[in-house]
PDB file of N, CA and C in Angstrom:
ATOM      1  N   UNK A   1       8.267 -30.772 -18.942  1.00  0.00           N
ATOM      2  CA  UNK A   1       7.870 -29.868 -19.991  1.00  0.00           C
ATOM      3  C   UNK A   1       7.677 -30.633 -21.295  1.00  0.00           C
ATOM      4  N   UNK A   2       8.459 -31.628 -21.715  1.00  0.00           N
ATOM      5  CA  UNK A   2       8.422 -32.349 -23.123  1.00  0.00           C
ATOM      6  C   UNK A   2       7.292 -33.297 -22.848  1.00  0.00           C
ATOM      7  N   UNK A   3       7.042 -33.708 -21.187  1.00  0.00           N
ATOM      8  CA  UNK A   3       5.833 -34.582 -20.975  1.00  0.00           C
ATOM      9  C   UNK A   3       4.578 -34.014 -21.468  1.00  0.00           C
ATOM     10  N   UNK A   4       4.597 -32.994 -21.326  1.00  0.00           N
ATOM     11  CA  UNK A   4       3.542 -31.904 -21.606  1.00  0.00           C
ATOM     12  C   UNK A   4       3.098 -31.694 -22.840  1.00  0.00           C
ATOM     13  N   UNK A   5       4.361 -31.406 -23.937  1.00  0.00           N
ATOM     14  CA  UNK A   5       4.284 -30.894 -24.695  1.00  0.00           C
ATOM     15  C   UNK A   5       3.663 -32.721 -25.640  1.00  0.00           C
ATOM     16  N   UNK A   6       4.428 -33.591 -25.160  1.00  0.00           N
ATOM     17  CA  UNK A   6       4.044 -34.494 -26.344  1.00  0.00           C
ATOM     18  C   UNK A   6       2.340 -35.468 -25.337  1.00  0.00           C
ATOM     19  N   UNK A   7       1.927 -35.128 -24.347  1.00  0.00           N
ATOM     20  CA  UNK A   7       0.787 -35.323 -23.989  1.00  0.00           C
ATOM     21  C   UNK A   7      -0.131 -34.565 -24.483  1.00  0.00           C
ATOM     22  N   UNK A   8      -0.303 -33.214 -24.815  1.00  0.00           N
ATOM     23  CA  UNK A   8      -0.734 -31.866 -25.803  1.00  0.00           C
ATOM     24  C   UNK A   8      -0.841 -32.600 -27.644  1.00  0.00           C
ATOM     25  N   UNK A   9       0.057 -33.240 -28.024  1.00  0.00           N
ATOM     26  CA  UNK A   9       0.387 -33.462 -29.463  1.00  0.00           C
ATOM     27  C   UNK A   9      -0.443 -34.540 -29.615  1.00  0.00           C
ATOM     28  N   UNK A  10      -0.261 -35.489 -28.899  1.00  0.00           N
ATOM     29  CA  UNK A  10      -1.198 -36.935 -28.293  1.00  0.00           C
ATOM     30  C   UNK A  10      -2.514 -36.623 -28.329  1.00  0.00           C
ATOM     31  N   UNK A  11      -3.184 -35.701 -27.829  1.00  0.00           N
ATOM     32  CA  UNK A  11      -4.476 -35.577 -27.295  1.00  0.00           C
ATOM     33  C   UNK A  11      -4.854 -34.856 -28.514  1.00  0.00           C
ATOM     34  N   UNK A  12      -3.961 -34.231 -29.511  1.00  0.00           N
ATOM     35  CA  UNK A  12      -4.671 -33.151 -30.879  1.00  0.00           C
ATOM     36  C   UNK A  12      -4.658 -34.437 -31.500  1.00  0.00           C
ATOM     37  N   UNK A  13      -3.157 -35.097 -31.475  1.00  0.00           N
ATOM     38  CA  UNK A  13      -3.375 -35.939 -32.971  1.00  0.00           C
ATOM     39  C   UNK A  13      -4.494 -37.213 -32.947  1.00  0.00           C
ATOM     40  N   UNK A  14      -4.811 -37.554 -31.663  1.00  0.00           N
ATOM     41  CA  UNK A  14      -5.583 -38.404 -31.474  1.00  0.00           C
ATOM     42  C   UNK A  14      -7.387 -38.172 -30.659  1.00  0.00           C
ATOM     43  N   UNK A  15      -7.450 -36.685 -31.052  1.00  0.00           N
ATOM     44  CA  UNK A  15      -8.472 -36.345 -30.502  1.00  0.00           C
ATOM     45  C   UNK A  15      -9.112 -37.050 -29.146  1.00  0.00           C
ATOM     46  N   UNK A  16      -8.072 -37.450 -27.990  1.00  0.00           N
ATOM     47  CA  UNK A  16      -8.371 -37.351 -26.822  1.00  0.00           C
ATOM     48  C   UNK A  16      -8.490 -36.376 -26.001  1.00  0.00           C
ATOM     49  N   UNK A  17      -9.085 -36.219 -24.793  1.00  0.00           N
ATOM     50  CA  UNK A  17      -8.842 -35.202 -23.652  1.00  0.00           C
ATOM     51  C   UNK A  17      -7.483 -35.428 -22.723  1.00  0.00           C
ATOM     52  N   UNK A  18      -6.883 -34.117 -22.566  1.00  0.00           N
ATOM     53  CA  UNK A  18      -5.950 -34.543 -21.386  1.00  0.00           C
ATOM     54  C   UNK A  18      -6.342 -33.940 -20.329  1.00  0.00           C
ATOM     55  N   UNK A  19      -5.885 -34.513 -19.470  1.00  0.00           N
ATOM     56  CA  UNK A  19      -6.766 -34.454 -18.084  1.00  0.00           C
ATOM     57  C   UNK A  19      -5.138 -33.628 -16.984  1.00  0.00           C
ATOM     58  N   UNK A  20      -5.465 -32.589 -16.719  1.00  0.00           N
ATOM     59  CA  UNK A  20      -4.485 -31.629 -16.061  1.00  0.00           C
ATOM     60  C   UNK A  20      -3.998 -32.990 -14.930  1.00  0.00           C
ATOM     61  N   UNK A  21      -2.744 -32.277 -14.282  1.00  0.00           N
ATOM     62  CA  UNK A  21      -2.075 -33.012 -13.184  1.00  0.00           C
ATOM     63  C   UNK A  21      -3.218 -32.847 -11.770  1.00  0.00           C
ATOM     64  N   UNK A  22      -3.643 -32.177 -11.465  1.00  0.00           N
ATOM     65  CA  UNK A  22      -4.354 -31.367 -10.429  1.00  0.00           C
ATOM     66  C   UNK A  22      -5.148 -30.953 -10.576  1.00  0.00           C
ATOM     67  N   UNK A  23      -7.097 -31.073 -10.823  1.00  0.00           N
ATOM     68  CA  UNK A  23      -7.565 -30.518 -10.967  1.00  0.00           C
ATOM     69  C   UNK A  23      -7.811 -29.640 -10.236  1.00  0.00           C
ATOM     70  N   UNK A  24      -7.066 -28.853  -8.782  1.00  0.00           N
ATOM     71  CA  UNK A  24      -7.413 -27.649  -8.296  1.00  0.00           C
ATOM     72  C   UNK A  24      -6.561 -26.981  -8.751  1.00  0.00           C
ATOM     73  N   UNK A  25      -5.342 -27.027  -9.395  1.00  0.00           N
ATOM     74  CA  UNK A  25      -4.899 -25.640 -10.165  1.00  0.00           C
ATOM     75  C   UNK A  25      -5.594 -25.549 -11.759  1.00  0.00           C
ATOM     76  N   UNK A  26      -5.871 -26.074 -11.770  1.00  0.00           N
ATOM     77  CA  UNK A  26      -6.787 -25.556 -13.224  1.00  0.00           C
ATOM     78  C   UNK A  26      -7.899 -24.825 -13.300  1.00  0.00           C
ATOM     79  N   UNK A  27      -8.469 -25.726 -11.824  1.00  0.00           N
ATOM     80  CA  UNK A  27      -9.644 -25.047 -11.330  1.00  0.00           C
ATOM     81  C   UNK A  27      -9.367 -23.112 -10.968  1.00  0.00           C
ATOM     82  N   UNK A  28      -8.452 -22.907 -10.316  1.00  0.00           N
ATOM     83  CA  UNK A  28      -7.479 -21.467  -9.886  1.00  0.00           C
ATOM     84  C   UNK A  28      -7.187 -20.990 -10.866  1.00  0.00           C
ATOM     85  N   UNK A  29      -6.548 -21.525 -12.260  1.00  0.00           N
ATOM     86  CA  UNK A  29      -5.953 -21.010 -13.494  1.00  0.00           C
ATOM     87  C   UNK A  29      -7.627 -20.304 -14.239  1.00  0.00           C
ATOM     88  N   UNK A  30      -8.673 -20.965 -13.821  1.00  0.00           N
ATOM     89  CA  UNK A  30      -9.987 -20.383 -14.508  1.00  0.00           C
ATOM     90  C   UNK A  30     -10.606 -19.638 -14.020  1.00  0.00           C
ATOM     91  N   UNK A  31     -10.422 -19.461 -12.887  1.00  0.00           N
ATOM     92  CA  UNK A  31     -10.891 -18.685 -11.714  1.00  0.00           C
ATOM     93  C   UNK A  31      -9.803 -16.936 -12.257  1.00  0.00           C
ATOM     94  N   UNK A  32      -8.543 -17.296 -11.762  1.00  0.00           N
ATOM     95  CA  UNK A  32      -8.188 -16.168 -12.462  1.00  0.00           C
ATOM     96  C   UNK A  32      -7.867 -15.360 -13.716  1.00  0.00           C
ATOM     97  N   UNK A  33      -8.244 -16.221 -14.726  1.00  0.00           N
ATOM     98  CA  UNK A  33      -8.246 -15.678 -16.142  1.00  0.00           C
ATOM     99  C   UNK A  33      -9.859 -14.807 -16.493  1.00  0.00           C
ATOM    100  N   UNK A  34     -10.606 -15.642 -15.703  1.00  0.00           N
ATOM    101  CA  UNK A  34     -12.127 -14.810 -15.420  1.00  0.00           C
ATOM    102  C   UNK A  34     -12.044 -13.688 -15.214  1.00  0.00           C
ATOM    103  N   UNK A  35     -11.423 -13.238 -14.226  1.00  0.00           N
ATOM    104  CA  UNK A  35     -11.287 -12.323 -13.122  1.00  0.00           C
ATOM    105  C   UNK A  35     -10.813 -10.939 -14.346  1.00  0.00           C
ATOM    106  N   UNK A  36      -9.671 -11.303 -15.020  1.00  0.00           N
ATOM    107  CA  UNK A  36      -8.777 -10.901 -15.741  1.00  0.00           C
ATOM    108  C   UNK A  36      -9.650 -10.435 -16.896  1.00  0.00           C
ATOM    109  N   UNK A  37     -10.287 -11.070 -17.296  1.00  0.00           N
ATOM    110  CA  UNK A  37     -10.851 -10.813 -18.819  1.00  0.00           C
ATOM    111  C   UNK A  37     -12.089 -10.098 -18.175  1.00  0.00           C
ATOM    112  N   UNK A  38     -12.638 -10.236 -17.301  1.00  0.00           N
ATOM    113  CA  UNK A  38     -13.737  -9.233 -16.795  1.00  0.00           C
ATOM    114  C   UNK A  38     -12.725  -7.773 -16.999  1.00  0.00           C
ATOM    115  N   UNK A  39     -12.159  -7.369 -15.787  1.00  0.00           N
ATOM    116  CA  UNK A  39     -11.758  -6.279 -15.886  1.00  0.00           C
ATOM    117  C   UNK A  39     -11.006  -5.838 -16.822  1.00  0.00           C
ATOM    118  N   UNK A  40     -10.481  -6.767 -17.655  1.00  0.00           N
ATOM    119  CA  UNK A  40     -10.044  -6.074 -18.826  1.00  0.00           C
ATOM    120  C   UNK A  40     -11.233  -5.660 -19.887  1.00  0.00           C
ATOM    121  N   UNK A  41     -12.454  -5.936 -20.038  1.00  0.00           N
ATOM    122  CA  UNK A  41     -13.601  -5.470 -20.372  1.00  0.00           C
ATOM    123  C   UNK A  41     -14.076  -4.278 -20.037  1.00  0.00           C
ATOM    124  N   UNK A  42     -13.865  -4.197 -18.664  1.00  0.00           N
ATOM    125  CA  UNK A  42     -14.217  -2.618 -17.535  1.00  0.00           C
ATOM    126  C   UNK A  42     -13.366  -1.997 -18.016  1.00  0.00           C
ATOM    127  N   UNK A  43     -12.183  -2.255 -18.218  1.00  0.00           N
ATOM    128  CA  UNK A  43     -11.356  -0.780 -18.768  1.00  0.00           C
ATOM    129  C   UNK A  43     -11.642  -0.804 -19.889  1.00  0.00           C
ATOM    130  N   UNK A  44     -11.916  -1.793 -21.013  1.00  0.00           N
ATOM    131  CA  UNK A  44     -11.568  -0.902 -22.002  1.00  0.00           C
ATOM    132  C   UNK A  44     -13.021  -0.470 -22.780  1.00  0.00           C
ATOM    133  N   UNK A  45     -13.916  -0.384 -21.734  1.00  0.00           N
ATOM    134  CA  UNK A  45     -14.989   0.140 -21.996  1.00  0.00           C
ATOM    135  C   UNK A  45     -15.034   1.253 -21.705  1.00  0.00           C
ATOM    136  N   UNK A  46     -14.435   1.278 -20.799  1.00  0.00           N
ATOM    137  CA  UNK A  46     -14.095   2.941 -20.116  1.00  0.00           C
ATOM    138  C   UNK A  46     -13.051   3.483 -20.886  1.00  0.00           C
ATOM    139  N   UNK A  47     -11.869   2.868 -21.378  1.00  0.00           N
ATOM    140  CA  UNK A  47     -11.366   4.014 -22.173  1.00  0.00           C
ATOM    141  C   UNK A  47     -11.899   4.056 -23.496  1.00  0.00           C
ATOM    142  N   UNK A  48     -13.234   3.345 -24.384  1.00  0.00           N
ATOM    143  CA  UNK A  48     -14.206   3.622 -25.532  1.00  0.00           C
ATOM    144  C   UNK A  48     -14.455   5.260 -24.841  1.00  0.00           C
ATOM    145  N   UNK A  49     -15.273   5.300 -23.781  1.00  0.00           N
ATOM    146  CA  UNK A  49     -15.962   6.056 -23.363  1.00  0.00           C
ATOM    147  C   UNK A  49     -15.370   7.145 -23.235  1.00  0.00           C
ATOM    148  N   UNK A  50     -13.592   7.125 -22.590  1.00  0.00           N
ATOM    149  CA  UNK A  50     -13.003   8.392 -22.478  1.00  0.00           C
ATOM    150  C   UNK A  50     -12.727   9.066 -23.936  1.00  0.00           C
ATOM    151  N   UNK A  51     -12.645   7.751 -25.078  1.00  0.00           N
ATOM    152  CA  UNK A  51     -12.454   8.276 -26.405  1.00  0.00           C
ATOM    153  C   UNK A  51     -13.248   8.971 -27.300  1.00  0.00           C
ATOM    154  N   UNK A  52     -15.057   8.709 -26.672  1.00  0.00           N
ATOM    155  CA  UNK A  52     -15.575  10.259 -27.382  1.00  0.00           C
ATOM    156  C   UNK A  52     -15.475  11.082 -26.348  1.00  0.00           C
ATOM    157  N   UNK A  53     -15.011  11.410 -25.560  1.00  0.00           N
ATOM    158  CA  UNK A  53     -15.009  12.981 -25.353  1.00  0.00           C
ATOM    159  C   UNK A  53     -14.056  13.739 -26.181  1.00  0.00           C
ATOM    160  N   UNK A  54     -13.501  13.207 -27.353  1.00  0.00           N
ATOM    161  CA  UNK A  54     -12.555  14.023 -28.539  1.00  0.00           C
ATOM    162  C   UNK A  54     -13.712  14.353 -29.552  1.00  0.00           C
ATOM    163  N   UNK A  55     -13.623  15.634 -29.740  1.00  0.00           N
ATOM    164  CA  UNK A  55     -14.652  15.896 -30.677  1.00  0.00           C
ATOM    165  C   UNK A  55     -14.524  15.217 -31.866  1.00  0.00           C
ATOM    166  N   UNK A  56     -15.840  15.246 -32.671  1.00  0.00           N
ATOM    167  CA  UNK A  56     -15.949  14.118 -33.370  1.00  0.00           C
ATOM    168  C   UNK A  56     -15.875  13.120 -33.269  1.00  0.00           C
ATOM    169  N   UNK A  57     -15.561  12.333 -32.051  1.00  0.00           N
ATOM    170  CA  UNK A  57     -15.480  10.900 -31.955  1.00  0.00           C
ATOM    171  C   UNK A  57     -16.688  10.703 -31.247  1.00  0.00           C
ATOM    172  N   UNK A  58     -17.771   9.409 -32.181  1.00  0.00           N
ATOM    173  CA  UNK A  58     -18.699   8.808 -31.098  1.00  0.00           C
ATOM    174  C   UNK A  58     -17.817   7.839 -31.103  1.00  0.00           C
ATOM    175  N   UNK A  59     -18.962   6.577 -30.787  1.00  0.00           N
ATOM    176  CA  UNK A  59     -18.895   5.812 -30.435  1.00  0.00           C
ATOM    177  C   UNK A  59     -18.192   4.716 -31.318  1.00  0.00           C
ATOM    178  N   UNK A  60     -18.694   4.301 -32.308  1.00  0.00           N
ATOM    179  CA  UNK A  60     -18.263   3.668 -33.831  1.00  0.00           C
ATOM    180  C   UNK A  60     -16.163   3.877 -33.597  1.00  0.00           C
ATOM    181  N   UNK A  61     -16.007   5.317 -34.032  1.00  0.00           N
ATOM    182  CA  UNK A  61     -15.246   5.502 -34.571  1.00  0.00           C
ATOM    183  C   UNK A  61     -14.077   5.574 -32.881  1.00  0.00           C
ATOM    184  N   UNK A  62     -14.996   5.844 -31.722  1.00  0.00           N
ATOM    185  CA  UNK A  62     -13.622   5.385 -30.336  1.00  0.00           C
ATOM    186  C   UNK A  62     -13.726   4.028 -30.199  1.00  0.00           C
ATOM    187  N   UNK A  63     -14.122   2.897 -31.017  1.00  0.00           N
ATOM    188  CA  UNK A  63     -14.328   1.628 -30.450  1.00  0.00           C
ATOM    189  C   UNK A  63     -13.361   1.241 -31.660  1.00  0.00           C
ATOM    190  N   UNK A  64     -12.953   1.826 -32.821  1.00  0.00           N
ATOM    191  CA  UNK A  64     -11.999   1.531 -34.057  1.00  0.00           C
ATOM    192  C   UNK A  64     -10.653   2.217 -33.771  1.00  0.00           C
ATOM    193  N   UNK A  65     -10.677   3.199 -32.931  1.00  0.00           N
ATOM    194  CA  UNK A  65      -9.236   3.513 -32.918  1.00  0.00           C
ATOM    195  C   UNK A  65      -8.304   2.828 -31.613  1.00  0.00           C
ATOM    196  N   UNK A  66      -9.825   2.843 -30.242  1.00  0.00           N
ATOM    197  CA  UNK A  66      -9.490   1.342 -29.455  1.00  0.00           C
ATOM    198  C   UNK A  66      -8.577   0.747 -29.850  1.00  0.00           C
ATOM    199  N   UNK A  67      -9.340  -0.104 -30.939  1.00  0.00           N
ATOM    200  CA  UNK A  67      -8.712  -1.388 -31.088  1.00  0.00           C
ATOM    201  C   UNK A  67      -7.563  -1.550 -31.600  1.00  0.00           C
ATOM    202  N   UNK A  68      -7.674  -0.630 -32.627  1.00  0.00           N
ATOM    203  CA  UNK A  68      -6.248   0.636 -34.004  1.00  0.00           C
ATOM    204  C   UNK A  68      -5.477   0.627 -32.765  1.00  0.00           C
ATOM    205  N   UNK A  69      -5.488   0.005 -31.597  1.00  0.00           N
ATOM    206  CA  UNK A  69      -4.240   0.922 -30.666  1.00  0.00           C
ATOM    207  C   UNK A  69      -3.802   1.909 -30.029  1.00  0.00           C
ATOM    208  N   UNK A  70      -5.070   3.086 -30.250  1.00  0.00           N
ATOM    209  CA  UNK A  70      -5.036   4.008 -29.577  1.00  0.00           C
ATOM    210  C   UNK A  70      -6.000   3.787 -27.933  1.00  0.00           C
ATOM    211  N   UNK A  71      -5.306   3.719 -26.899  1.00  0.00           N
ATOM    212  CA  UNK A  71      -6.142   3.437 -26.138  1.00  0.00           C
ATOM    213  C   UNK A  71      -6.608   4.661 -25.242  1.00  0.00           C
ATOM    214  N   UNK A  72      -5.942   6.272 -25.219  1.00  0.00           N
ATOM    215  CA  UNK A  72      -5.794   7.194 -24.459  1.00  0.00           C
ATOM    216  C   UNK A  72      -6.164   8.271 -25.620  1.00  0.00           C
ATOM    217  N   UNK A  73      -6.259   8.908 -25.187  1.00  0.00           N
ATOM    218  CA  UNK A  73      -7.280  10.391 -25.780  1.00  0.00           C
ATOM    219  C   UNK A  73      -5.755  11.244 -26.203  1.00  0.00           C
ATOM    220  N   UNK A  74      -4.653  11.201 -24.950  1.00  0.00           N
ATOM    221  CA  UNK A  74      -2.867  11.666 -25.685  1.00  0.00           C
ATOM    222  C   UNK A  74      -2.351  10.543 -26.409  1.00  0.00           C
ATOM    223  N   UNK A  75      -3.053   9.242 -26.690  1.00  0.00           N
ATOM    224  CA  UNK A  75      -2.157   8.371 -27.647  1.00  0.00           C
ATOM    225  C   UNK A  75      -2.931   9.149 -29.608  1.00  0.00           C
ATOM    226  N   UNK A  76      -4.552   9.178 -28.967  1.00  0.00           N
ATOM    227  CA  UNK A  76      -5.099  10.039 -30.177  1.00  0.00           C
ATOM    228  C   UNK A  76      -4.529  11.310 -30.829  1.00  0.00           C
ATOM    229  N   UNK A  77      -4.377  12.285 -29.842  1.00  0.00           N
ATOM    230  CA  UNK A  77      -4.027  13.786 -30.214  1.00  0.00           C
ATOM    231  C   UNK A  77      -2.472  13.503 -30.703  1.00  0.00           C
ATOM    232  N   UNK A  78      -1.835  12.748 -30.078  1.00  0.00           N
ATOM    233  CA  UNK A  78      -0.110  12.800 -30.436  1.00  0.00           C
ATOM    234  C   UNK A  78       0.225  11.822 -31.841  1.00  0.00           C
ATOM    235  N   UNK A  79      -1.072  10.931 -32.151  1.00  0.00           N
ATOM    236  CA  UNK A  79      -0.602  10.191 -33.394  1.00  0.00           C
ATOM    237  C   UNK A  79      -0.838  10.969 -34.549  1.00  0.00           C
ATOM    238  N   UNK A  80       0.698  10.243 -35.569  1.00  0.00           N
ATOM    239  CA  UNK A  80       0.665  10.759 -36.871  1.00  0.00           C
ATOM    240  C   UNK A  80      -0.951  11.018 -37.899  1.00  0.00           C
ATOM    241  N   UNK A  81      -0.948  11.663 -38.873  1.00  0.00           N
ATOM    242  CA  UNK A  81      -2.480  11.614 -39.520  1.00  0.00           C
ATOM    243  C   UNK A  81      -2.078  10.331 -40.164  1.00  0.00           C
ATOM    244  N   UNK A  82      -1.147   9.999 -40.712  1.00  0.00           N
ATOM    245  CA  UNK A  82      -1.363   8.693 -41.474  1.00  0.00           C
ATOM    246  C   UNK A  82      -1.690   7.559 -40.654  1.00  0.00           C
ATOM    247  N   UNK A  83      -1.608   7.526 -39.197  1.00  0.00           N
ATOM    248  CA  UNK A  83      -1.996   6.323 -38.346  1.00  0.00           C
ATOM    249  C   UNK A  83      -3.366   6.251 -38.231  1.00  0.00           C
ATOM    250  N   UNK A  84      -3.821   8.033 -37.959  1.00  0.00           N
ATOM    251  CA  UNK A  84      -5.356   7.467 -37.815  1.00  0.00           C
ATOM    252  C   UNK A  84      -5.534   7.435 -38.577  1.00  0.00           C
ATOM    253  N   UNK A  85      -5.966   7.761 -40.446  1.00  0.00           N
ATOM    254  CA  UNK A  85      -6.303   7.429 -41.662  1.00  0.00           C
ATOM    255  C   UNK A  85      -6.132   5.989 -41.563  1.00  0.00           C
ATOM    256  N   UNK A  86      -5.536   5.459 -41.234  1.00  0.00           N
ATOM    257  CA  UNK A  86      -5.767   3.814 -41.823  1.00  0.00           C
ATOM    258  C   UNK A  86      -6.504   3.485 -40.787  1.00  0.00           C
ATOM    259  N   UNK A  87      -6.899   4.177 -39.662  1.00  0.00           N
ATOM    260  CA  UNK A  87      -8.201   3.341 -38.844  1.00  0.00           C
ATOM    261  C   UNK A  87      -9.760   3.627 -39.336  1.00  0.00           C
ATOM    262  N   UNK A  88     -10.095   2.201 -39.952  1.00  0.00           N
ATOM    263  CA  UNK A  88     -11.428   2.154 -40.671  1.00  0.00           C
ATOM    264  C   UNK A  88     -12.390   3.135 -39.860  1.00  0.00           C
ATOM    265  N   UNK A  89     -13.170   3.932 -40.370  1.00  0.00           N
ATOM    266  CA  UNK A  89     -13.744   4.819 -39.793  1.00  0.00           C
ATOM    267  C   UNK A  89     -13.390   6.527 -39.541  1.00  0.00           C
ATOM    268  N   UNK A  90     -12.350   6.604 -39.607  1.00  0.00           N
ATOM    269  CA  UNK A  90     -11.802   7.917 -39.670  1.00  0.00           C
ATOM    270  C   UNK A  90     -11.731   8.046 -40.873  1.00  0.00           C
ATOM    271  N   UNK A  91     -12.076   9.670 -40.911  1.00  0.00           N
ATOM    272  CA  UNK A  91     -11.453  10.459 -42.136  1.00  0.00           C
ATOM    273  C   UNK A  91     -11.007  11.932 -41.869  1.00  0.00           C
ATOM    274  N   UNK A  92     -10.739  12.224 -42.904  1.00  0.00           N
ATOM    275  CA  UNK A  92      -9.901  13.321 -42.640  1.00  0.00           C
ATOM    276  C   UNK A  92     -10.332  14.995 -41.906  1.00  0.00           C
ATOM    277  N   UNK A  93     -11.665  14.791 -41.901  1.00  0.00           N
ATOM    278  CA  UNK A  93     -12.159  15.816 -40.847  1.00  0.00           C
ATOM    279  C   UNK A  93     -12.352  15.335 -39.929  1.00  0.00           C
ATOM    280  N   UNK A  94     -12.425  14.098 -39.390  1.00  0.00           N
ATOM    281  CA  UNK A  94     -12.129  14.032 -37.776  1.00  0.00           C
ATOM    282  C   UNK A  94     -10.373  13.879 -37.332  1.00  0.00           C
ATOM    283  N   UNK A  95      -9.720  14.149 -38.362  1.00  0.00           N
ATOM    284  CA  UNK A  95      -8.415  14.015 -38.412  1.00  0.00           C
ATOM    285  C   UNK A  95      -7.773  15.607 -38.145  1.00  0.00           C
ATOM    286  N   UNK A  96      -8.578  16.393 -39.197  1.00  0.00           N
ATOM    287  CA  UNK A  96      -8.063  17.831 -38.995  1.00  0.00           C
ATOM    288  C   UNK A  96      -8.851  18.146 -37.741  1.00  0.00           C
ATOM    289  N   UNK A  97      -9.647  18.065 -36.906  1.00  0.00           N
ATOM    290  CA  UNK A  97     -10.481  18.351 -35.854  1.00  0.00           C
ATOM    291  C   UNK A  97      -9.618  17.773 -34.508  1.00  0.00           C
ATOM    292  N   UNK A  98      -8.926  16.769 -34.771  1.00  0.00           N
ATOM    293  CA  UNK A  98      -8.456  16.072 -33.992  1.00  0.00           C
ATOM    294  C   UNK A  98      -6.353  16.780 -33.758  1.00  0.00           C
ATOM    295  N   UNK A  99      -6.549  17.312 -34.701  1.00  0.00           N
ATOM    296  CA  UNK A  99      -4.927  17.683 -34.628  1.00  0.00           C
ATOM    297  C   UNK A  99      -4.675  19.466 -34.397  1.00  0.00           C
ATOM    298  N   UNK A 100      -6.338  19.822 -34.462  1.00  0.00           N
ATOM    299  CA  UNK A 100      -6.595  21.546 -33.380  1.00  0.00           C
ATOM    300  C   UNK A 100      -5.871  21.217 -32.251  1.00  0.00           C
ATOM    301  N   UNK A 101      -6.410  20.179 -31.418  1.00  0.00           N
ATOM    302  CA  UNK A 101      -6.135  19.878 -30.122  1.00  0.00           C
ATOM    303  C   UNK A 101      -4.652  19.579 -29.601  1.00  0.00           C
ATOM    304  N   UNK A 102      -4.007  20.049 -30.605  1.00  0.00           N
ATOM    305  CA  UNK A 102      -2.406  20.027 -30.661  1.00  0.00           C
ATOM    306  C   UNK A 102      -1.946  20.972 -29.683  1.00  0.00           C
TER     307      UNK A 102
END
């Protein structure tokens, strides 16, 4: 682990490459981080998508509360108004529209 860590420090402070122990687990480590960041794309495109079906929400404003942390349509309806107010894009009539659904 300290081999690691000061082969890592070596290669910044001296702008070399380090060259993994194995290039077939690195090769596997890229293979599945791919995999990973794809479908983490598929969902959270799909939950943009589940987020306008809240009235008033297009698109803009389910891709800001997304990210704001709301990832579920009950993380939307159950948060405080002051949480969504600080998500750029909301205001306070998609706020009172959003807290009918109470």
């Amino acid at each position: 682990m300290i081999s690691k860590f000061l082969s890592k420090l070596k290669s910044i402070l001296f702008k070399s490459e380090v060259f993994p122990e194995t290039p077939l687990k690195k090769e596997q480590k890229t293979t599945k981080s791919a995999k990973t960041s794809k479908t983490k794309t598929v969902n959270s495109k799909k939950n943009i998508e589940t987020l306008t079906t809240l009235p008033g929400v297009g698109a803009k404003s389910a891709k800001a509360l997304y990210e704001a942390g709301f990832k579920t349509t009950k993380a939307v309806i159950a948060a405080d108004e002051k949480d969504l107010l600080a998500v750029s894009g909301v205001g306070i009539i998609l706020v009172k529209k959003l807290k009918k659904l109470k």
